[in-house]
C-alpha atoms as a PDB file:
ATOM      1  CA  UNK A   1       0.000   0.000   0.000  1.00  0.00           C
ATOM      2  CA  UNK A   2       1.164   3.585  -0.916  1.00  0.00           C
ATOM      3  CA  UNK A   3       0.752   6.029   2.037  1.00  0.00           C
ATOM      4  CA  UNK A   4       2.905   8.714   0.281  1.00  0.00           C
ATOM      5  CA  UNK A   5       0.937  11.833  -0.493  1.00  0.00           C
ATOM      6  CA  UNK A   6       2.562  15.580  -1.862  1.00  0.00           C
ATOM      7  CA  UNK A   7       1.303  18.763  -0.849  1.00  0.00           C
ATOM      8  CA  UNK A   8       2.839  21.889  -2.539  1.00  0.00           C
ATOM      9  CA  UNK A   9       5.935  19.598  -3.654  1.00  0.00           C
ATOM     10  CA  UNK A  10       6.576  18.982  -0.276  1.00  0.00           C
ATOM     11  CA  UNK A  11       6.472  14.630   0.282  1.00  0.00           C
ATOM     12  CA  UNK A  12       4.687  13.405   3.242  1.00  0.00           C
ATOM     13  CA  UNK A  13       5.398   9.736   3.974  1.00  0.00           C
ATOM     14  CA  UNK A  14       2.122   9.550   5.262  1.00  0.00           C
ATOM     15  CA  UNK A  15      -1.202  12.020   5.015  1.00  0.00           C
ATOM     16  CA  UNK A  16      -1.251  11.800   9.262  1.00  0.00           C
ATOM     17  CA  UNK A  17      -0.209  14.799  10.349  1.00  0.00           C
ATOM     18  CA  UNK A  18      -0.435  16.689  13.893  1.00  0.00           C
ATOM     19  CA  UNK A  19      -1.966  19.984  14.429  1.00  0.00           C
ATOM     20  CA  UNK A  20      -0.494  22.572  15.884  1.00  0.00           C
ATOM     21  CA  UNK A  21      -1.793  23.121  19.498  1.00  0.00           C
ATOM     22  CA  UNK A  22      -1.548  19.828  20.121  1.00  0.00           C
ATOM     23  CA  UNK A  23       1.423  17.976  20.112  1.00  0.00           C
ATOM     24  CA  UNK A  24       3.880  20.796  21.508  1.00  0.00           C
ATOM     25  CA  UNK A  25       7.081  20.488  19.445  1.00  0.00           C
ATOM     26  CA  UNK A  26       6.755  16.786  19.516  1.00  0.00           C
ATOM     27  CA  UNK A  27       9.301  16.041  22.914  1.00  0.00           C
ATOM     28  CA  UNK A  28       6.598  14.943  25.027  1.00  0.00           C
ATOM     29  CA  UNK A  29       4.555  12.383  22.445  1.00  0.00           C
ATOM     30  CA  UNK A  30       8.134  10.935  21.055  1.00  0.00           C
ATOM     31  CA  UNK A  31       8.301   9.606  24.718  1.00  0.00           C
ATOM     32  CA  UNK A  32       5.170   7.556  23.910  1.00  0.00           C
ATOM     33  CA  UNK A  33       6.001   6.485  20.494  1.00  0.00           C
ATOM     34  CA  UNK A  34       8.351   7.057  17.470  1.00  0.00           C
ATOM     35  CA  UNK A  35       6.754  10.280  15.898  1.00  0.00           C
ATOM     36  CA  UNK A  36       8.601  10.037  12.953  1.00  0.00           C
ATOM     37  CA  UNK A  37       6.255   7.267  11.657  1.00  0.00           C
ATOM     38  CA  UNK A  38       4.218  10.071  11.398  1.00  0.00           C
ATOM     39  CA  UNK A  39       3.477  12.132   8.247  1.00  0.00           C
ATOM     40  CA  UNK A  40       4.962  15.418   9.389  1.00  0.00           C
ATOM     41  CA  UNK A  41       4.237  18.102  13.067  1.00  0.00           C
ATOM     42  CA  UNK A  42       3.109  21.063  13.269  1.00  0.00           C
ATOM     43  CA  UNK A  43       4.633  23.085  15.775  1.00  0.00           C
ATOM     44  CA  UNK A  44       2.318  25.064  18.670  1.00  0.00           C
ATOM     45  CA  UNK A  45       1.981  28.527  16.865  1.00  0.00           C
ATOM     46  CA  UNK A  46       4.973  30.271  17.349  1.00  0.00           C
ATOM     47  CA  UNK A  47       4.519  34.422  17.963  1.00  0.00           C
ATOM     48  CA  UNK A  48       7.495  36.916  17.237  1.00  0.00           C
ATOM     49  CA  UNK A  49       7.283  37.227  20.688  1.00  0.00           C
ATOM     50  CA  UNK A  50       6.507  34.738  24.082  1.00  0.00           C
ATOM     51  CA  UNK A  51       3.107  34.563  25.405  1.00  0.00           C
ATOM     52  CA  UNK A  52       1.869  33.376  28.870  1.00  0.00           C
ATOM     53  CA  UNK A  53      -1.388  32.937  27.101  1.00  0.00           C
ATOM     54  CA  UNK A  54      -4.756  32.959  28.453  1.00  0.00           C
ATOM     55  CA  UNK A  55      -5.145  32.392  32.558  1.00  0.00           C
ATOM     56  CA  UNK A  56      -7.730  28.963  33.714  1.00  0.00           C
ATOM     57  CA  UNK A  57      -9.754  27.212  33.040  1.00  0.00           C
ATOM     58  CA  UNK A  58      -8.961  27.717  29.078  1.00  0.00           C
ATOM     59  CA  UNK A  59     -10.093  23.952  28.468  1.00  0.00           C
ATOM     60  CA  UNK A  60     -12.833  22.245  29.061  1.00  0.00           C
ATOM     61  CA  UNK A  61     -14.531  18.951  27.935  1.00  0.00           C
ATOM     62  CA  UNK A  62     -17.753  19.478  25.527  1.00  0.00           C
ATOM     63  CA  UNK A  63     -20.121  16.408  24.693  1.00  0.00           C
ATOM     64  CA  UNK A  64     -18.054  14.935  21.836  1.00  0.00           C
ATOM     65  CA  UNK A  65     -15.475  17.620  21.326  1.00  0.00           C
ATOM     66  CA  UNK A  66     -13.331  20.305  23.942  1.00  0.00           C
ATOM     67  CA  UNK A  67     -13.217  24.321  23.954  1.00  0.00           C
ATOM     68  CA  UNK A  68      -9.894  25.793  24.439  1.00  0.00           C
ATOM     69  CA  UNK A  69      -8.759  29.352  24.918  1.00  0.00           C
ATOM     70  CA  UNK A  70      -5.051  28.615  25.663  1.00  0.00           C
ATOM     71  CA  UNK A  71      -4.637  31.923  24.032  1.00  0.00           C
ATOM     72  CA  UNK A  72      -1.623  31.027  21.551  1.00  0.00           C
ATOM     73  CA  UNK A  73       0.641  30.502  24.848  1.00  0.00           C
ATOM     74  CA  UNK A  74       4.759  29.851  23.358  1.00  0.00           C
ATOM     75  CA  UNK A  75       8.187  30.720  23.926  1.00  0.00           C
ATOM     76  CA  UNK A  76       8.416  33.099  21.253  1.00  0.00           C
ATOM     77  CA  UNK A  77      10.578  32.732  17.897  1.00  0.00           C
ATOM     78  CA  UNK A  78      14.237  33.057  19.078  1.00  0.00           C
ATOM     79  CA  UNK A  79      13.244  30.702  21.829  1.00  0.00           C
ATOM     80  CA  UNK A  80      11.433  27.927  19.595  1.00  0.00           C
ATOM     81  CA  UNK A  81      15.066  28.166  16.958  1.00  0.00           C
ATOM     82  CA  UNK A  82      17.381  27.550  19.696  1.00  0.00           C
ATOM     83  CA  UNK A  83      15.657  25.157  21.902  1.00  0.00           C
ATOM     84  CA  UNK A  84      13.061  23.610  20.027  1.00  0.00           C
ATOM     85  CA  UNK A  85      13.790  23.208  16.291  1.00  0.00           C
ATOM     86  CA  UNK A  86      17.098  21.066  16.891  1.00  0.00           C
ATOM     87  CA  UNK A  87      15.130  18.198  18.167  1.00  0.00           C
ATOM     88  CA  UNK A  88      12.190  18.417  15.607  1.00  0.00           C
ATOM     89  CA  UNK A  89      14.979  18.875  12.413  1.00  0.00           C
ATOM     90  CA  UNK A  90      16.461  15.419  14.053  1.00  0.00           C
ATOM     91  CA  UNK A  91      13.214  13.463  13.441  1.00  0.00           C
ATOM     92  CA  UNK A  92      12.830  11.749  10.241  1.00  0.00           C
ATOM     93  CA  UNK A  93       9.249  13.618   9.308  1.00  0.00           C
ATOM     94  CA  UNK A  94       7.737  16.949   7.532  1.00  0.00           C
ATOM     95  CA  UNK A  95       8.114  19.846   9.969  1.00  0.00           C
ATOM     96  CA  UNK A  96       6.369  22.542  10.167  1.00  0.00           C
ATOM     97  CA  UNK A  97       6.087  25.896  11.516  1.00  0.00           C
ATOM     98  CA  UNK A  98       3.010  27.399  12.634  1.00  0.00           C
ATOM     99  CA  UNK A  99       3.093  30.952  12.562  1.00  0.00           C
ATOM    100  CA  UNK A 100       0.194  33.411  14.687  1.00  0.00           C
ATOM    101  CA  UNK A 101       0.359  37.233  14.696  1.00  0.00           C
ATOM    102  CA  UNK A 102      -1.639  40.587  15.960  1.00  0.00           C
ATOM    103  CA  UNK A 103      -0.723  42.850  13.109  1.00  0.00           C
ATOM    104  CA  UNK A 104       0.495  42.551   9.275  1.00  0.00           C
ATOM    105  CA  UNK A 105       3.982  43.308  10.218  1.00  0.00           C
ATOM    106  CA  UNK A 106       4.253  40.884  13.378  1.00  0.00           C
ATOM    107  CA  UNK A 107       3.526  38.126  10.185  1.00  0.00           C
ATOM    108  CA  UNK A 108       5.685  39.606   7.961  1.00  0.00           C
ATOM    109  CA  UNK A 109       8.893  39.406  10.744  1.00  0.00           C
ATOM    110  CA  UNK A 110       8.117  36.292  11.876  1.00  0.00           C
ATOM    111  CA  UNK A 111       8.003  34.469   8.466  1.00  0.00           C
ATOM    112  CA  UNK A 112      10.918  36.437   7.157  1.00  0.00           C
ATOM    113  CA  UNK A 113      12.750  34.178  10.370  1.00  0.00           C
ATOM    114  CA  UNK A 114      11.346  31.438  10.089  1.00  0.00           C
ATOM    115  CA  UNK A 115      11.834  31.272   6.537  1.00  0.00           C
ATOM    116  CA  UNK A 116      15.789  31.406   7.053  1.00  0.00           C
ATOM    117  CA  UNK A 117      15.499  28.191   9.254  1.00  0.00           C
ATOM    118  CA  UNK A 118      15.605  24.505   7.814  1.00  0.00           C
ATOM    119  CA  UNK A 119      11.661  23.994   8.250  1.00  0.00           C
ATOM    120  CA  UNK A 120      10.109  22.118   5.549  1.00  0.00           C
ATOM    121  CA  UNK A 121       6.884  24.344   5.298  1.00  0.00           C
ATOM    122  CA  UNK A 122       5.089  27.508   7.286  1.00  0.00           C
ATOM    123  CA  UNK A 123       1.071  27.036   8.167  1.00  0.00           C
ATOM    124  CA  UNK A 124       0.119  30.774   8.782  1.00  0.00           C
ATOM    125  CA  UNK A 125      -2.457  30.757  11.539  1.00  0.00           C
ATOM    126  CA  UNK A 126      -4.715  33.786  10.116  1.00  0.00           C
ATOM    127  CA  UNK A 127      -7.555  33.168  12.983  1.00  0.00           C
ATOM    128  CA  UNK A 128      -5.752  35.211  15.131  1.00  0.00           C
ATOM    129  CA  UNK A 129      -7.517  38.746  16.507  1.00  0.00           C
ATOM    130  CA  UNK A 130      -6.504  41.392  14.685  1.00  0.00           C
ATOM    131  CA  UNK A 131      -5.688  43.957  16.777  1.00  0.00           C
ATOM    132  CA  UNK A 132      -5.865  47.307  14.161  1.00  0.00           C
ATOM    133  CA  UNK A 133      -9.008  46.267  12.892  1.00  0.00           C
ATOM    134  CA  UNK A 134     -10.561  46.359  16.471  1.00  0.00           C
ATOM    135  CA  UNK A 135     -10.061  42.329  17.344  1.00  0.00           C
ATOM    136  CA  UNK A 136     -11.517  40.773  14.056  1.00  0.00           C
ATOM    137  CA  UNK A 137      -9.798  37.600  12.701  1.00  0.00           C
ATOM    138  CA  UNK A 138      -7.295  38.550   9.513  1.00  0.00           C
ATOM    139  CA  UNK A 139      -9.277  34.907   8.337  1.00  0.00           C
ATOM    140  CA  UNK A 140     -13.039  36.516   8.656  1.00  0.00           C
ATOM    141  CA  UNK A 141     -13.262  38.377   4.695  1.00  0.00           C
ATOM    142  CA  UNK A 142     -11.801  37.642   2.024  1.00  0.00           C
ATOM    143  CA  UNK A 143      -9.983  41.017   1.525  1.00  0.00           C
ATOM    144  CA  UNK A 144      -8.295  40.547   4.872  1.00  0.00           C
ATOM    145  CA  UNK A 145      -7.035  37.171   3.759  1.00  0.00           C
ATOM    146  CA  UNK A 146      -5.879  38.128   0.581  1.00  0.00           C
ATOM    147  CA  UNK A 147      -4.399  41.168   2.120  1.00  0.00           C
ATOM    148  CA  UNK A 148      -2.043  39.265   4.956  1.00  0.00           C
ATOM    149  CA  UNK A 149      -1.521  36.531   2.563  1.00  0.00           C
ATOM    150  CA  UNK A 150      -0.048  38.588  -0.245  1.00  0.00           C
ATOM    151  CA  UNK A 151       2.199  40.806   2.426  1.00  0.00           C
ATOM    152  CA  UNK A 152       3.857  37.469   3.845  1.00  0.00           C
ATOM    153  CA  UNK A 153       3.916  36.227   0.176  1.00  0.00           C
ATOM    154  CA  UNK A 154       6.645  38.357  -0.776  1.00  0.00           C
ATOM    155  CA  UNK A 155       9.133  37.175   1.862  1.00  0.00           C
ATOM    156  CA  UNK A 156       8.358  33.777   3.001  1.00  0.00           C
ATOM    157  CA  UNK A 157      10.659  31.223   0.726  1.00  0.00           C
ATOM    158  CA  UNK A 158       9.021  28.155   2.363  1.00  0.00           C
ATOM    159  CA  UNK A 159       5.913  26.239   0.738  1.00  0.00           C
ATOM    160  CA  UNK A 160       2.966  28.432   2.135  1.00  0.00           C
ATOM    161  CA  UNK A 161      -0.294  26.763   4.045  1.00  0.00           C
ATOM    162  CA  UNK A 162      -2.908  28.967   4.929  1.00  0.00           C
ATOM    163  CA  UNK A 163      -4.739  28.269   7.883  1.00  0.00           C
ATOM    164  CA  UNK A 164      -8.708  29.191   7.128  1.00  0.00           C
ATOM    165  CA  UNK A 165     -11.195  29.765  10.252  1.00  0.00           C
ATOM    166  CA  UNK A 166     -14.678  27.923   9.986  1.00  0.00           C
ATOM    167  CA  UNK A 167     -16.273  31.237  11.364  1.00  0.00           C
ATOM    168  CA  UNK A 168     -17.316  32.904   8.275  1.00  0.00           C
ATOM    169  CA  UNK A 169     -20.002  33.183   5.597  1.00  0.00           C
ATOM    170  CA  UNK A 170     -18.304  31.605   2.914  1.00  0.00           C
ATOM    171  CA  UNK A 171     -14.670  29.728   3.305  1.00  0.00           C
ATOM    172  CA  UNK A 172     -14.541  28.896  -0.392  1.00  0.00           C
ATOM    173  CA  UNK A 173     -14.087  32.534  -1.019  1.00  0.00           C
ATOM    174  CA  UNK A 174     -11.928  32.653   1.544  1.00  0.00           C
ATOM    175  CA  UNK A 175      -9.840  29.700  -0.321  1.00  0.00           C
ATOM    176  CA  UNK A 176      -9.451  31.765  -3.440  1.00  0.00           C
ATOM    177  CA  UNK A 177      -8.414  34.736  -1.575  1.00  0.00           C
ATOM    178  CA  UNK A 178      -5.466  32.936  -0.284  1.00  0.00           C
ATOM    179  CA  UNK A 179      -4.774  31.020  -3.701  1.00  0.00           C
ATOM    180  CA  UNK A 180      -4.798  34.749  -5.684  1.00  0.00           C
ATOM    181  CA  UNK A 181      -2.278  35.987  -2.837  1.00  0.00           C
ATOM    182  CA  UNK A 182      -0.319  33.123  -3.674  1.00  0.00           C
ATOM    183  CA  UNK A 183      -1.004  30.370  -1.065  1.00  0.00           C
ATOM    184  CA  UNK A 184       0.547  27.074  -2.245  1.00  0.00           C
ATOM    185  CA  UNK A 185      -1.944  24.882   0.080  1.00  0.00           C
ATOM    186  CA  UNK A 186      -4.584  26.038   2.520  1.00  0.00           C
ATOM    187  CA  UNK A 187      -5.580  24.033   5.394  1.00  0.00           C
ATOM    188  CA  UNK A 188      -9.157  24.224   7.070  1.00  0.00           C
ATOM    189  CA  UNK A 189     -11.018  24.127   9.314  1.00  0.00           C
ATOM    190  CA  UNK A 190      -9.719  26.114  12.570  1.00  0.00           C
ATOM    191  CA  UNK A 191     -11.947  25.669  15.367  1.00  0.00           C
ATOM    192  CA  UNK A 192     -15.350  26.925  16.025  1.00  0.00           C
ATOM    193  CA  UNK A 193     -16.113  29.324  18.195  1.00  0.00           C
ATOM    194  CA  UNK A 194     -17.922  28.396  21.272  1.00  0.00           C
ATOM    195  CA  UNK A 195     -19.224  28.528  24.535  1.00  0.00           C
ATOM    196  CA  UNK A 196     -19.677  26.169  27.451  1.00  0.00           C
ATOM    197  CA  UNK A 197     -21.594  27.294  30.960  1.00  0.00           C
ATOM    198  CA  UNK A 198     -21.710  26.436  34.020  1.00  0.00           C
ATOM    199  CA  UNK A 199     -25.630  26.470  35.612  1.00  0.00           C
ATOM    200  CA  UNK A 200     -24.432  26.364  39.338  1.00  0.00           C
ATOM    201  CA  UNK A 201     -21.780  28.981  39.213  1.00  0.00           C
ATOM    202  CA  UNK A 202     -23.882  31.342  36.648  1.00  0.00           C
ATOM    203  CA  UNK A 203     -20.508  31.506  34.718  1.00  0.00           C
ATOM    204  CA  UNK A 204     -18.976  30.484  31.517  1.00  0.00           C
ATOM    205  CA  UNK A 205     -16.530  27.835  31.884  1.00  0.00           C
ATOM    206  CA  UNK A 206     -13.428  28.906  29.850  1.00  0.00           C
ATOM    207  CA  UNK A 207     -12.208  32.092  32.579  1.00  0.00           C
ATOM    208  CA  UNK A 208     -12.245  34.288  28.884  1.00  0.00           C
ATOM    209  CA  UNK A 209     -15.972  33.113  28.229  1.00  0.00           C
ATOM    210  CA  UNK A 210     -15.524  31.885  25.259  1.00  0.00           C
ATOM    211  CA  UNK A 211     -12.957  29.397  22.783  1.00  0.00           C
ATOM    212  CA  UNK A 212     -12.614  27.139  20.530  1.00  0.00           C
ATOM    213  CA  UNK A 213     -14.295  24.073  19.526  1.00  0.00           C
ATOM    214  CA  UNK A 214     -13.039  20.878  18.441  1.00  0.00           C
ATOM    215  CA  UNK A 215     -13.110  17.125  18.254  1.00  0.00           C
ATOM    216  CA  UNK A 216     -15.445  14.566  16.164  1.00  0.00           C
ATOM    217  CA  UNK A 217     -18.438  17.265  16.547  1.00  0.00           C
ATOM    218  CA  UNK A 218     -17.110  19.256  14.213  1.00  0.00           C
ATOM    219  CA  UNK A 219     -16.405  16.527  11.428  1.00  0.00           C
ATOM    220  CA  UNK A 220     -19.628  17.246   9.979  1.00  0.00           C
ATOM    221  CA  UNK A 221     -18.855  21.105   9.096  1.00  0.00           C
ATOM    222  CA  UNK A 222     -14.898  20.179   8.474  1.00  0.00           C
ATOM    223  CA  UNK A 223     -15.746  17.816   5.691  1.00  0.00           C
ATOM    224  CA  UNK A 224     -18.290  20.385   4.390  1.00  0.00           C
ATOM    225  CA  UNK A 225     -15.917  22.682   4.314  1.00  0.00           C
ATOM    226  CA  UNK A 226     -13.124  21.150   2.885  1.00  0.00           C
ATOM    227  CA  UNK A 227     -15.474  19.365  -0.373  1.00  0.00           C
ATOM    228  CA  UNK A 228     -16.508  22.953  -0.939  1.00  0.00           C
ATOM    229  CA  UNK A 229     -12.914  24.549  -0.965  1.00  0.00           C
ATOM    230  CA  UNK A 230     -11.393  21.390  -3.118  1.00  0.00           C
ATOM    231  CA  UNK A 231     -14.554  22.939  -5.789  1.00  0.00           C
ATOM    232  CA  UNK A 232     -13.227  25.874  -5.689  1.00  0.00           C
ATOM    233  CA  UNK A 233      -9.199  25.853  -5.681  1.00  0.00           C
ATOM    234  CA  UNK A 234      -6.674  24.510  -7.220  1.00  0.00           C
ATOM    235  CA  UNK A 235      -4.143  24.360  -4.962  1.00  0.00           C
ATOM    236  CA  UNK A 236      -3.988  21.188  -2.125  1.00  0.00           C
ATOM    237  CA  UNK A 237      -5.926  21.497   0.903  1.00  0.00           C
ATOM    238  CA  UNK A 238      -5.033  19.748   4.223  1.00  0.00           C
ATOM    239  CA  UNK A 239      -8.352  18.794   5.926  1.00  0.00           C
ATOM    240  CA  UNK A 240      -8.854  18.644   9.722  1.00  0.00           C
ATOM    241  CA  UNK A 241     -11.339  18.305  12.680  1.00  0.00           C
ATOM    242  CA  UNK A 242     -12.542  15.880  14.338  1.00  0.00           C
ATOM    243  CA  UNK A 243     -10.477  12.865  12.711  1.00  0.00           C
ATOM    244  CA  UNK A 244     -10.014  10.043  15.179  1.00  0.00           C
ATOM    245  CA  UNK A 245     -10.106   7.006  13.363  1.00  0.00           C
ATOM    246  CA  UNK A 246      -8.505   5.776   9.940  1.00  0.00           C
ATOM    247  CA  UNK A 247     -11.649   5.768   8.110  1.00  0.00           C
ATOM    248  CA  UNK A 248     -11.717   9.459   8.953  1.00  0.00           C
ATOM    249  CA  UNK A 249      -9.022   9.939   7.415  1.00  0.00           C
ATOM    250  CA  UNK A 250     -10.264   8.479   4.273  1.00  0.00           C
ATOM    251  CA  UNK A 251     -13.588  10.566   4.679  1.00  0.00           C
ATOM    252  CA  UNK A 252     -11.459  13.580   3.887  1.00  0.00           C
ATOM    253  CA  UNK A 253      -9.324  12.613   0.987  1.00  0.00           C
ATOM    254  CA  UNK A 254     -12.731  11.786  -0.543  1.00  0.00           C
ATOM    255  CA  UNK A 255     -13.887  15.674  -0.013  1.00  0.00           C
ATOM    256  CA  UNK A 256     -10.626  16.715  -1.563  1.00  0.00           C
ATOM    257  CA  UNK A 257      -8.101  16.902   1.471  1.00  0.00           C
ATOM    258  CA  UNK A 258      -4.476  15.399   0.047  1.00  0.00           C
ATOM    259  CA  UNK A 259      -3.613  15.481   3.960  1.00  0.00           C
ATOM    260  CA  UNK A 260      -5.172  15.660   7.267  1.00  0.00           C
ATOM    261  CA  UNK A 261      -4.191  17.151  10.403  1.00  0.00           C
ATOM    262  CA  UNK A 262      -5.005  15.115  14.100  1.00  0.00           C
ATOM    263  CA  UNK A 263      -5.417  17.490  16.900  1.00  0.00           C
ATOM    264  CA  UNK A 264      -7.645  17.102  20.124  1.00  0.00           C
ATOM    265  CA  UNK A 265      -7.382  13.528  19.383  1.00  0.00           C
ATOM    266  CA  UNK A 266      -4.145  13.527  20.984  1.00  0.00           C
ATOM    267  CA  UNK A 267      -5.166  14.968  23.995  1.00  0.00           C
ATOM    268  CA  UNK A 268      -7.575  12.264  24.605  1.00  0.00           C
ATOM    269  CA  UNK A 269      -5.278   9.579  23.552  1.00  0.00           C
ATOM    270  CA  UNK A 270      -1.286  10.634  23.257  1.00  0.00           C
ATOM    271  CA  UNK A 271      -1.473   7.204  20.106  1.00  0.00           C
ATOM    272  CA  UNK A 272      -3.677   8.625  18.658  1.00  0.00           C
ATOM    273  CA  UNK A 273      -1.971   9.631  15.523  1.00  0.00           C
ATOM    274  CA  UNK A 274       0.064   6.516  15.393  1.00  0.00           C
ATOM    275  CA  UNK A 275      -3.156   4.500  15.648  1.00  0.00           C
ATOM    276  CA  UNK A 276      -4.960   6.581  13.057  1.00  0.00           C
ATOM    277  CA  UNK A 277      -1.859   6.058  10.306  1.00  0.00           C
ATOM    278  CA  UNK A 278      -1.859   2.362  11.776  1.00  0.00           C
ATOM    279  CA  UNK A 279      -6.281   2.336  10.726  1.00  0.00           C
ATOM    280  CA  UNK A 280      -5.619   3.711   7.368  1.00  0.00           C
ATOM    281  CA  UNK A 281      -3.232   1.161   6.603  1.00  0.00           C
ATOM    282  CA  UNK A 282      -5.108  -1.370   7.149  1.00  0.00           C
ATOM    283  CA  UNK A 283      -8.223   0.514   5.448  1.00  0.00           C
ATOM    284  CA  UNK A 284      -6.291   0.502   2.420  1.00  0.00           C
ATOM    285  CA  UNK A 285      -5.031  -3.453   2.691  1.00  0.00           C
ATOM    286  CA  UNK A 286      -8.728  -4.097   3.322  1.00  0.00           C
ATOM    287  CA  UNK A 287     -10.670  -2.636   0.493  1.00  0.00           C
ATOM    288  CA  UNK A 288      -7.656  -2.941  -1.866  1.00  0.00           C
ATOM    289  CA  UNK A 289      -6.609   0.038  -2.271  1.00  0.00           C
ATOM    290  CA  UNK A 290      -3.402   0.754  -3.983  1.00  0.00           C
ATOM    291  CA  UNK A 291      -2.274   4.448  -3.013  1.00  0.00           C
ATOM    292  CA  UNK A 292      -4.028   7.190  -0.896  1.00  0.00           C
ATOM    293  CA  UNK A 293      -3.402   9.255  -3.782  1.00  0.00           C
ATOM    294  CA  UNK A 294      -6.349   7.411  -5.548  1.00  0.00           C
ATOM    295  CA  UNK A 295      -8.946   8.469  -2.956  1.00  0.00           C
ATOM    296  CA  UNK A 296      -8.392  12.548  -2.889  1.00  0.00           C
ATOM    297  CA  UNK A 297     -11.315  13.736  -4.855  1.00  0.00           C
ATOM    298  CA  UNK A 298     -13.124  10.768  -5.030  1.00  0.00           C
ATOM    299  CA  UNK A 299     -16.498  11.946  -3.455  1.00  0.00           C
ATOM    300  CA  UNK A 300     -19.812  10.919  -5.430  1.00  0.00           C
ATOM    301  CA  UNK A 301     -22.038  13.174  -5.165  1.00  0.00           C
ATOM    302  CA  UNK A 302     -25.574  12.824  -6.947  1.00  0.00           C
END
């Protein structure tokens, strides 16, 4: 069985992939298991600067999913190039760099530095707040997309995901935003925005109100999201939320994904990924399947 899958020339030995968010930079989950049987990491989102991030609670468990408002907490960019990227450039898998911002020019800086490292790709994380146009996501319009996407364009010299936030009208026109700016793949969805309360306290959960949501309740959406981007775009898409099992996996190569990102997964279960690559292999074996490549695309739809 083929596992191998390309996204914007870059070769993933695998389509398994771990979000950022939620693997760290890979130290703690290589204790578990060997994470370069993996397809490639994602590193937490890295800022220009560090972040303490949000105070607690900033998770909590949802019926079939979590929130989180860990609030993008990281050691900053110097920090995560001298202590961090050694030991993910010595694992045998993709690598790359998630990169999270407040203003145009906190992107720009960032990916002009993490551009001169040996990363394999850069995901930009374009759900952040942004905080000159009063808090709104840079992902929310399509202007704003195209706008942040086309300034990091010009100096970022690594393959280019965009990160695209479920929280909007229309992410297909989000998609070709990013491709016109120059995106090489796009990656989707980002979590949901939501809210979990407690009745006896009279309080939200998360101590910020509100966060993110995640997990197999979201599959639904994700899966919508990503068929209608692969109709729109050219360039690959990595798909993500709520994958837990092999056959999820295979779910989202069929609505157009080329890869797929794990995330609160491994929270719940630190194999997860490793189980999930272990699934799809033995998907594949089962219904005779000769290469993963076969399946992206391969949703019929009446």
């Amino acid at each position: 069985m083929k596992l191998e899958t390309t996204v914007a020339g870059v070769k993933f030995k695998n389509p398994v992939i771990v979000a950022s968010g939620t693997f760290g930079f890979g130290r703690e989950y290589n204790k578990f298991y060997d994470v370069s049987l993996l397809g490639g990491i994602v590193s937490k989102g890295i800022t220009l600067k560090p972040r303490l991030g949000n105070p607690p609670v900033r998770i909590a468990e949802t019926p079939s999913g979590m929130l989180n408002s860990v609030g993008l907490q990281n050691p900053g960019v110097e920090a995560f190039i001298e202590h961090e990227l050694p030991f993910m450039l010595s694992l045998n898998t993709v690598i790359i760099a998630n990169a999270a911002g407040s203003c145009e020019s906190d992107y720009v800086e960032l990916v002009k530095i993490l551009s001169g490292t040996k990363i394999d790709m850069i995901e930009l994380n374009i759900s952040c707040p942004n905080v000159r146009a009063g808090g709104m996501s840079f992902g929310v319009k399509p202007e704003s997309v195209e706008q942040i996407v086309r300034a990091v364009r010009k100096v970022c010299k690594k393959p280019l995901i965009v990160k695209l936030t479920p929280n909007v009208s229309n992410i297909a026109e989000n998609a070709l935003a990013a491709e016109r700016a120059g995106a090489d793949a796009i990656s989707l969805i980002n979590t949901v925005t939501g809210m979990a309360v407690d009745f006896k306290k009279r309080r939200p959960v998360l101590k910020v109100g509100h966060g993110g949501l995640s997990g197999p309740c979201v599959k639904p959406i994700a899966l919508k999201m990503v068929y209608d981007c692969y109709k729109a775009v050219k360039i690959p898409i990595i798909g993500m939320g709520g994958i837990m099992t092999g056959e999820d996996v295979g779910e989202f190569l069929l609505c157009g994904a080329s890869a797929v990102e794990v995330g609160s997964a491994n929270i719940f279960d630190p194999y997860a990924a490793l189980n999930i690559v272990n699934e799809l292999t033995t998907l594949l074996e089962r219904d005779k399947i000769q290469s993963v490549q076969s399946l992206i695309g391969g949703l019929t739809v009446e």
